[in-house]
Protein backbone atom coordinates (compact mmCIF):
# COMPACT_ATOMS: atom_id res chain seq x y z
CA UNK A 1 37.16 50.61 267.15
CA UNK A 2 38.96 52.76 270.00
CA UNK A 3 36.60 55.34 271.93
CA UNK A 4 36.47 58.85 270.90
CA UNK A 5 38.40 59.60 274.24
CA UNK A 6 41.21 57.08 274.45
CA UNK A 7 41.26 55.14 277.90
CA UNK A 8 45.68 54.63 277.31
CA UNK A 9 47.27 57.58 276.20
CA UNK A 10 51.39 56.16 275.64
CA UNK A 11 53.66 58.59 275.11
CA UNK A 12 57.01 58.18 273.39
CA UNK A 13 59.62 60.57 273.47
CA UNK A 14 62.13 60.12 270.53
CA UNK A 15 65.44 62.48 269.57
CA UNK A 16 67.56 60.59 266.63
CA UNK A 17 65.47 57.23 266.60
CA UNK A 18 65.49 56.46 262.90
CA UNK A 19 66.99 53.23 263.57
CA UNK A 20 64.67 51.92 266.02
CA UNK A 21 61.17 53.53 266.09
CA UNK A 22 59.70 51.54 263.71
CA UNK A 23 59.85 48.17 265.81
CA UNK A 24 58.87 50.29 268.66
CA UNK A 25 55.90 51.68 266.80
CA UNK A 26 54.64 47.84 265.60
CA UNK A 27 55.18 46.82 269.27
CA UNK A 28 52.49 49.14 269.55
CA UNK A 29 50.06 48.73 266.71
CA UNK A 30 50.01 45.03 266.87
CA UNK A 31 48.50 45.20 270.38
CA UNK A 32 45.43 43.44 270.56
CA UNK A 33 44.04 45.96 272.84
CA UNK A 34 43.27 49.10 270.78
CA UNK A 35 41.72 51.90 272.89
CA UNK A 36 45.15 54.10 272.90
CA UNK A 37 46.24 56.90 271.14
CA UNK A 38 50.13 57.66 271.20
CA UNK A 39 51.40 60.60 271.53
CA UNK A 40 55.41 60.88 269.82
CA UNK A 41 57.05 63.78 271.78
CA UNK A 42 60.47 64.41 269.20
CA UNK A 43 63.02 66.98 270.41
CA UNK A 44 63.29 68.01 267.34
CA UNK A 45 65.14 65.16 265.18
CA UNK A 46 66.77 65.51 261.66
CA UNK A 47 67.67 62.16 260.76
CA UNK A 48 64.72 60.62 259.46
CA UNK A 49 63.21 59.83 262.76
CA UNK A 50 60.02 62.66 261.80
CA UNK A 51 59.27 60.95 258.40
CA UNK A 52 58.81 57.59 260.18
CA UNK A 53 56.75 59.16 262.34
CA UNK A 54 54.48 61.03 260.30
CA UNK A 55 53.97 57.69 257.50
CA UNK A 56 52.86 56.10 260.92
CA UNK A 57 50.33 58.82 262.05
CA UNK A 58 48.94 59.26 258.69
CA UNK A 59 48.39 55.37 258.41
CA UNK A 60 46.68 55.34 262.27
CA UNK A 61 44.86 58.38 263.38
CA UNK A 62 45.73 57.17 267.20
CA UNK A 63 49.19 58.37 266.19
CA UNK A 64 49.65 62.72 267.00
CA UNK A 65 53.32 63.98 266.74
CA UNK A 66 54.51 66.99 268.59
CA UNK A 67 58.05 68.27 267.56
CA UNK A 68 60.18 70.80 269.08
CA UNK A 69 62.90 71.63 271.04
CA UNK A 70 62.99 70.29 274.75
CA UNK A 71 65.07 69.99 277.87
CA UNK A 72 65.61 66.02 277.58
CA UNK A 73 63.35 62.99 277.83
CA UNK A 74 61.53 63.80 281.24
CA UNK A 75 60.55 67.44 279.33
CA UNK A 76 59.10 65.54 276.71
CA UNK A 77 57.34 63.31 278.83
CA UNK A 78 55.96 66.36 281.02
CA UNK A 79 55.02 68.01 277.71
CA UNK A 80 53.08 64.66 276.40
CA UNK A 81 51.51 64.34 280.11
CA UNK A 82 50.04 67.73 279.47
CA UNK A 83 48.93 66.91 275.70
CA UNK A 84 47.19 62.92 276.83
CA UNK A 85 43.64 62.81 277.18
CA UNK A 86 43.53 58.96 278.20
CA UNK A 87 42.99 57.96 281.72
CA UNK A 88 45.75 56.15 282.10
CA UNK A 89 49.35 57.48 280.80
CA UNK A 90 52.11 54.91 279.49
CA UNK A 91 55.71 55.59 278.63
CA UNK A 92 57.51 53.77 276.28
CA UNK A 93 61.00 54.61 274.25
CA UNK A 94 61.94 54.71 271.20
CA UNK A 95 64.04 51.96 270.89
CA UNK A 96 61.52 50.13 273.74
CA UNK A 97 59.41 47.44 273.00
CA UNK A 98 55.88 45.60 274.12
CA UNK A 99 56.78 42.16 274.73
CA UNK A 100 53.84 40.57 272.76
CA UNK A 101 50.59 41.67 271.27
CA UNK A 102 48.71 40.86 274.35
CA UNK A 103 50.36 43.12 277.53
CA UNK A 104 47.77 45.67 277.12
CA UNK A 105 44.86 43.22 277.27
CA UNK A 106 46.46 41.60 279.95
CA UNK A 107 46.68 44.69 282.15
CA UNK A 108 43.37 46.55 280.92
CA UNK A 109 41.08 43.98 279.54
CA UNK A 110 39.65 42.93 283.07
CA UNK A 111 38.26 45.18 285.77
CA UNK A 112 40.95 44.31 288.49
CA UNK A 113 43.07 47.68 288.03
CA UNK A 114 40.14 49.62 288.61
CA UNK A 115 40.95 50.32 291.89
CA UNK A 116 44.27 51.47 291.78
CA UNK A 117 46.28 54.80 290.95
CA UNK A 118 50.15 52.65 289.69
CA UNK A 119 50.05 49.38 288.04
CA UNK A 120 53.50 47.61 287.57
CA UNK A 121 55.07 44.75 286.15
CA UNK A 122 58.73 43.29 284.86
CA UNK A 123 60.95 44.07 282.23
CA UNK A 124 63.70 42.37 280.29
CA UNK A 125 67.09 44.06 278.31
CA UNK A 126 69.99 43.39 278.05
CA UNK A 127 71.71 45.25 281.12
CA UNK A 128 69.30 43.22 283.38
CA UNK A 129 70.41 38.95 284.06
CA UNK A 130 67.00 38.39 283.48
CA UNK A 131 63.77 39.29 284.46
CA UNK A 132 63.29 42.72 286.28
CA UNK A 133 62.66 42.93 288.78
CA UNK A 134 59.07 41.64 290.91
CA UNK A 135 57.69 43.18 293.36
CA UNK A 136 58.91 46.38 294.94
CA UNK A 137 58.08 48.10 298.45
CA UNK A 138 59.62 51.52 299.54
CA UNK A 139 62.63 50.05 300.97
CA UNK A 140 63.80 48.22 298.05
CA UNK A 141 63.41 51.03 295.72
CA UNK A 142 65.32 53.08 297.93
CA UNK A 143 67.90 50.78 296.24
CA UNK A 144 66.93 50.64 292.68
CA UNK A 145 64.26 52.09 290.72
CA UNK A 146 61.58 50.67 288.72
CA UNK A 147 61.89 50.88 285.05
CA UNK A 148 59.09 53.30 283.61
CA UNK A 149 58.43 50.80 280.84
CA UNK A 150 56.92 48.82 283.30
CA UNK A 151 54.59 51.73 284.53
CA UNK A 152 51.22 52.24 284.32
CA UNK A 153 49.95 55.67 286.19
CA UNK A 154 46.30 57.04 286.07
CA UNK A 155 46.54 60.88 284.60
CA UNK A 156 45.29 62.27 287.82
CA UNK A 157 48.07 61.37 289.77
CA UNK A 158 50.51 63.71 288.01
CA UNK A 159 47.98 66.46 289.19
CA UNK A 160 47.98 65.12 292.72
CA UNK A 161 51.62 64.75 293.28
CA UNK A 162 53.37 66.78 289.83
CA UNK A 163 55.15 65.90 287.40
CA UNK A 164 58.45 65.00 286.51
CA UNK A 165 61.12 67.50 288.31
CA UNK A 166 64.04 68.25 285.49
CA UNK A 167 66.49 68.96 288.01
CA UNK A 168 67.14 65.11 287.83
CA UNK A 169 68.40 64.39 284.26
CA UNK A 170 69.20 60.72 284.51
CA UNK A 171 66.42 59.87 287.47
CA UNK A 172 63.40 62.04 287.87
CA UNK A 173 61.30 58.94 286.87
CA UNK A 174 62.83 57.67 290.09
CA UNK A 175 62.48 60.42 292.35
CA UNK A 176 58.13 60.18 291.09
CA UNK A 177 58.44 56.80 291.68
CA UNK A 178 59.79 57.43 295.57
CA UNK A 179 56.88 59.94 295.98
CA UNK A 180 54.01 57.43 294.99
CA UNK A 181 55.45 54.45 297.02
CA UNK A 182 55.93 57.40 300.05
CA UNK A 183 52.19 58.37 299.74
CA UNK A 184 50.10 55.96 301.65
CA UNK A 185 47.11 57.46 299.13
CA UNK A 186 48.54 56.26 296.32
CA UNK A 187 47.12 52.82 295.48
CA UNK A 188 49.54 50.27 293.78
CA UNK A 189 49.46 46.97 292.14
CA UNK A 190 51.66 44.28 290.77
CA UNK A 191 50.92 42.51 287.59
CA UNK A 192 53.76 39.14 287.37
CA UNK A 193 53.98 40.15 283.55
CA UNK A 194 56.42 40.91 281.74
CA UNK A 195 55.65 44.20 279.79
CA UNK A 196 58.05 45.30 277.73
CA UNK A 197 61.70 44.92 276.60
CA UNK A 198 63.98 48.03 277.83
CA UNK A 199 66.47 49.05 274.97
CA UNK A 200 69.96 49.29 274.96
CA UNK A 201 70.63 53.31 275.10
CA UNK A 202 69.30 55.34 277.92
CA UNK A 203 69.76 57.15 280.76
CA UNK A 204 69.84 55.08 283.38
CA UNK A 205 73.55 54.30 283.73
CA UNK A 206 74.70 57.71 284.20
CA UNK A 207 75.44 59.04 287.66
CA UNK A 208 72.68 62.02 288.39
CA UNK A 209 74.43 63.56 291.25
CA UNK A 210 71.96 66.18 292.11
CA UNK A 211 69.20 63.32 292.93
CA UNK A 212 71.69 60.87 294.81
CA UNK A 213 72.89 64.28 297.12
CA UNK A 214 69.20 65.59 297.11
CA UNK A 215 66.65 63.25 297.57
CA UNK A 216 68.00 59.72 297.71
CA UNK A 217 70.60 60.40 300.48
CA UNK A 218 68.43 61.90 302.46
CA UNK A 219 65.68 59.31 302.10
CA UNK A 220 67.78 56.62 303.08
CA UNK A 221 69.60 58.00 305.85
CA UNK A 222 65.53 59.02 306.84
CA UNK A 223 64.87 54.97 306.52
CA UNK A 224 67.90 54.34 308.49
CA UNK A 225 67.43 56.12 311.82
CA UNK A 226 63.85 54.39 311.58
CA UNK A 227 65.61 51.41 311.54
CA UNK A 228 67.82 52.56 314.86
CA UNK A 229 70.96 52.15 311.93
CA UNK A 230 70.89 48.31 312.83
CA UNK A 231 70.81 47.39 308.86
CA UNK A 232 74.43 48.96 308.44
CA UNK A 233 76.10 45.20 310.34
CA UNK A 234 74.83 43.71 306.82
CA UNK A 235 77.75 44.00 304.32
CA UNK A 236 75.75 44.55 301.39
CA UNK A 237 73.63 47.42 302.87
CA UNK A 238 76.62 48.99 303.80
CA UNK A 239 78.30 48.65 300.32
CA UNK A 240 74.83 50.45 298.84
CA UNK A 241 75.50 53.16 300.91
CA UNK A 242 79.23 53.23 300.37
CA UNK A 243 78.50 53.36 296.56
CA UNK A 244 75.87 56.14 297.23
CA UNK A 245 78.52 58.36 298.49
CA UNK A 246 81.16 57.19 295.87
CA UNK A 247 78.81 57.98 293.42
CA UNK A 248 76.89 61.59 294.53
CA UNK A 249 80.85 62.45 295.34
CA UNK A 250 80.38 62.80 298.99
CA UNK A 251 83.77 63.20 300.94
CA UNK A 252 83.44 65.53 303.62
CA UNK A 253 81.37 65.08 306.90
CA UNK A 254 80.25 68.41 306.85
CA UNK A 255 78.59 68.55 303.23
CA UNK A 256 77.08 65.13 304.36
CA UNK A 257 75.48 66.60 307.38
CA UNK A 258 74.42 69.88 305.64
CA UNK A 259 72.69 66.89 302.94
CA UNK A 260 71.18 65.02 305.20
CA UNK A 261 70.84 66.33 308.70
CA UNK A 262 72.61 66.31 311.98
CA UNK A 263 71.54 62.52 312.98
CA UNK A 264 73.20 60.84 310.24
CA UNK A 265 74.73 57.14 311.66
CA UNK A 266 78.40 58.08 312.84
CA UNK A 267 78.99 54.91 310.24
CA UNK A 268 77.85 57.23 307.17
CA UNK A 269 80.22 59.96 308.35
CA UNK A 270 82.96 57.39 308.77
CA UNK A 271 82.38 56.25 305.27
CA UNK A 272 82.95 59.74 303.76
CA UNK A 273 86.20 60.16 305.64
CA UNK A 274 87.37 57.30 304.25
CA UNK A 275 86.91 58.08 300.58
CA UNK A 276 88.53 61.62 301.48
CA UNK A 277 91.90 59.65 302.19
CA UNK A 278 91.99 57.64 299.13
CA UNK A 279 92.66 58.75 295.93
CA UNK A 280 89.51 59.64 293.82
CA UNK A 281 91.19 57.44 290.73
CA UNK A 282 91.55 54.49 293.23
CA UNK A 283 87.73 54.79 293.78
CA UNK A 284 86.65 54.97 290.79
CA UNK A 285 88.28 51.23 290.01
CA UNK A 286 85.82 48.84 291.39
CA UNK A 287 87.66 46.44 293.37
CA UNK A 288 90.31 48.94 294.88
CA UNK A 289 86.75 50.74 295.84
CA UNK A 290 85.63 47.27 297.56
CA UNK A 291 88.50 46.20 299.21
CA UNK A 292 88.92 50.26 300.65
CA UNK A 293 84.59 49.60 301.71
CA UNK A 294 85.47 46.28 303.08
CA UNK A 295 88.05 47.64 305.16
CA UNK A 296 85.88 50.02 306.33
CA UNK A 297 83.01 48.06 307.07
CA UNK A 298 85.76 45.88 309.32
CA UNK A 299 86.63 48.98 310.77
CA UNK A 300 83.33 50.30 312.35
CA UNK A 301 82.05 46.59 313.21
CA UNK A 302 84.80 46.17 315.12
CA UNK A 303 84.63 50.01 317.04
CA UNK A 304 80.92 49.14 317.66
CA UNK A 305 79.95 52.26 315.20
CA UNK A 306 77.41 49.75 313.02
C-alpha cells in the first residue's frame, strides 16, 4: 500500500493525447514501486484524452486530474508542481514511457539518493542514435540539455531556485536545468539507468529564440572568457557557437554585444558578420551553412582571432 503522503508525486501534462496516454499511464501503474500519486495536468482536451483519464483515476485513487486552460506544457507543469505533495516531483509525457516496471525501485528503493537534491539518468527515442546521454557537467549542458524524463528533483528545490520561467516555450526545462548545475548547493547524482523512453512529438526541436539570445548566449560566452576563448581553435566548438547564432538569429555585432556584454571573443563578433553577408535562405540549408562556418573558422585561425 502507498503512504497517505506520497514520497513521488509524477506529473503528466497532456493536451490531445487520446492516442497515447494509455501506454503512458500502464508505464506507470505497472511499476513495482508504488508510493506515487500522479497528478494529469490537461490543457483542456476534447478528444477523448479526459475520459481516459478519468476511467484511470477512478480505477487508482493515486490518479487526480486537473483540467483547464494553460499557457503550454511548462504552465502545466508549474501548476502540477504547486498541486504535488510528494517529496520528490517526476515529469513524464503523455506519449512518454517508463522503460520497465522496475526504474522507480531502482532509483528509490535504496537509501543512496538520500542525499541529494537532482537525480538523473538516460533516455532512449527515436531522435536520439541511442542511449542519451550519461553523465553531464555544466559545460556540456551548455551544449545540450538533459531530457526531463530523465529527472528526478526533490519539491523543495523549486522553492529554492523557482519554477519553470514561461518566457522559454520550447526550453525552460533547460534554462532550470542550467540553474541547478550553476548552484554549487544543489546536490546531483547520476544513476547509469535508463529511465524512460522520450516520445516522438515535443518541443524540443523547435528553435526558442528568446532562451538562445537570453540566457544561453550569454552563459556560454560567460564560460568562454573563463576559458581565455582558447576552446574556439576546436572546429566543433566553434560550429556550436556558429549554430547558436544561426539559430537565436544573431547578425549584427551590436545586438550581440548589447546580449552578451562588451568582452565577447572578437571570433563571436566575426561570426555574426559573417552570417550578415550571406543570404538568410543560404543559412538555413545545412551544408551551404557549414561550408560558409568552415570558411570562417579558416578565416580567424589564420588572423590569430581564435
Amino acid at each position: 500500500m502507498a503512504a497517505q503522503t506520497p514520497y513521488l508525486t509524477i506529473i503528466m501534462p497532456t493536451f490531445r493525447a487520446a492516442k497515447t496516454l494509455r501506454a503512458s499511464l500502464d508505464s506507470v501503474l505497472c511499476q513495482r514501486f508504488t508510493d506515487w500519486q500522479l497528478l494529469i495536468m490537461d490543457g483542456g482536451s476534447t478528444d477523448g484524452t479526459l475520459e481516459l483519464a478519468h476511467a484511470a483515476a477512478q480505477a487508482d485513487p493515486r490518479i487526480r486530474i486537473f483540467s483547464q486552460p494553460d499557457k503550454g506544457v511548462y504552465d502545466a507543469m508549474n501548476k502540477g508542481i504547486g498541486e504535488a505533495a510528494g517529496e520528490w516531483l517526476y515529469f513524464l509525457g503523455s506519449d512518454d514511457l517508463l522503460q520497465d516496471e522496475q526504474v522507480l525501485d531502482a532509483v528509490f528503493a535504496t537509501a543512496d539518493h538520500r542525499g541529494y537534491d537532482l537525480l538523473y539518468g538516460n533516455v532512449v527515442g527515436a531522435s536520439y542514435k541511442g542511449v542519451y546521454d550519461g553523465v553531464f557537467t555544466y559545460e556540456k549542458l551548455l551544449s545540450r540539455n538533459v531530457s526531463h524524463q530523465a529527472m528526478f528533483f526533490r519539491r523543495a528545490l523549486f522553492g529554492r531556485l523557482g519554477e519553470y520561467d514561461l518566457r522559454y516555450k520550447a526550453y525552460a526545462d533547460w534554462e532550470f536545468n542550467l540553474r541547478c548545475f550553476s548552484d554549487e548547493r544543489v546536490r546531483i547524482r547520476f544513476i547509469d539507468r535508463t529511465i524512460a523512453s522520450f516520445g516522438a512529438d515535443g518541443l524540443s526541436s523547435r528553435h526558442d529564440v528568446p532562451f538562445l539570445r537570453e540566457v544561453l548566449l550569454p552563459a556560454r560566452v560567460r564560460w568562454l572568457e573563463q576559458q581565455g576563448g582558447r576552446p574556439l581553435r576546436r572546429i566543433a566548438l566553434y560550429d556550436e557557437y556558429w549554430r547558436l547564432l544561426r539559430n537565436a538569429a544573431i547578425r549584427d555585432g551590436a545586438v550581440l554585444r548589447e546580449l552578451a556584454g562588451p568582452a565577447i571573443p572578437p571570433a563571436i563578433v566575426g561570426m555574426a558578420g559573417w552570417q550578415h553577408r550571406i543570404p538568410t535562405g543560404l543559412l538555413k540549408i545545412g551544408f551551404c551553412s557549414k561550408m560558409c562556418m568552415f570558411a570562417g573558422y579558416l578565416s580567424h585561425l589564420l588572423t590569430g582571432k581564435i
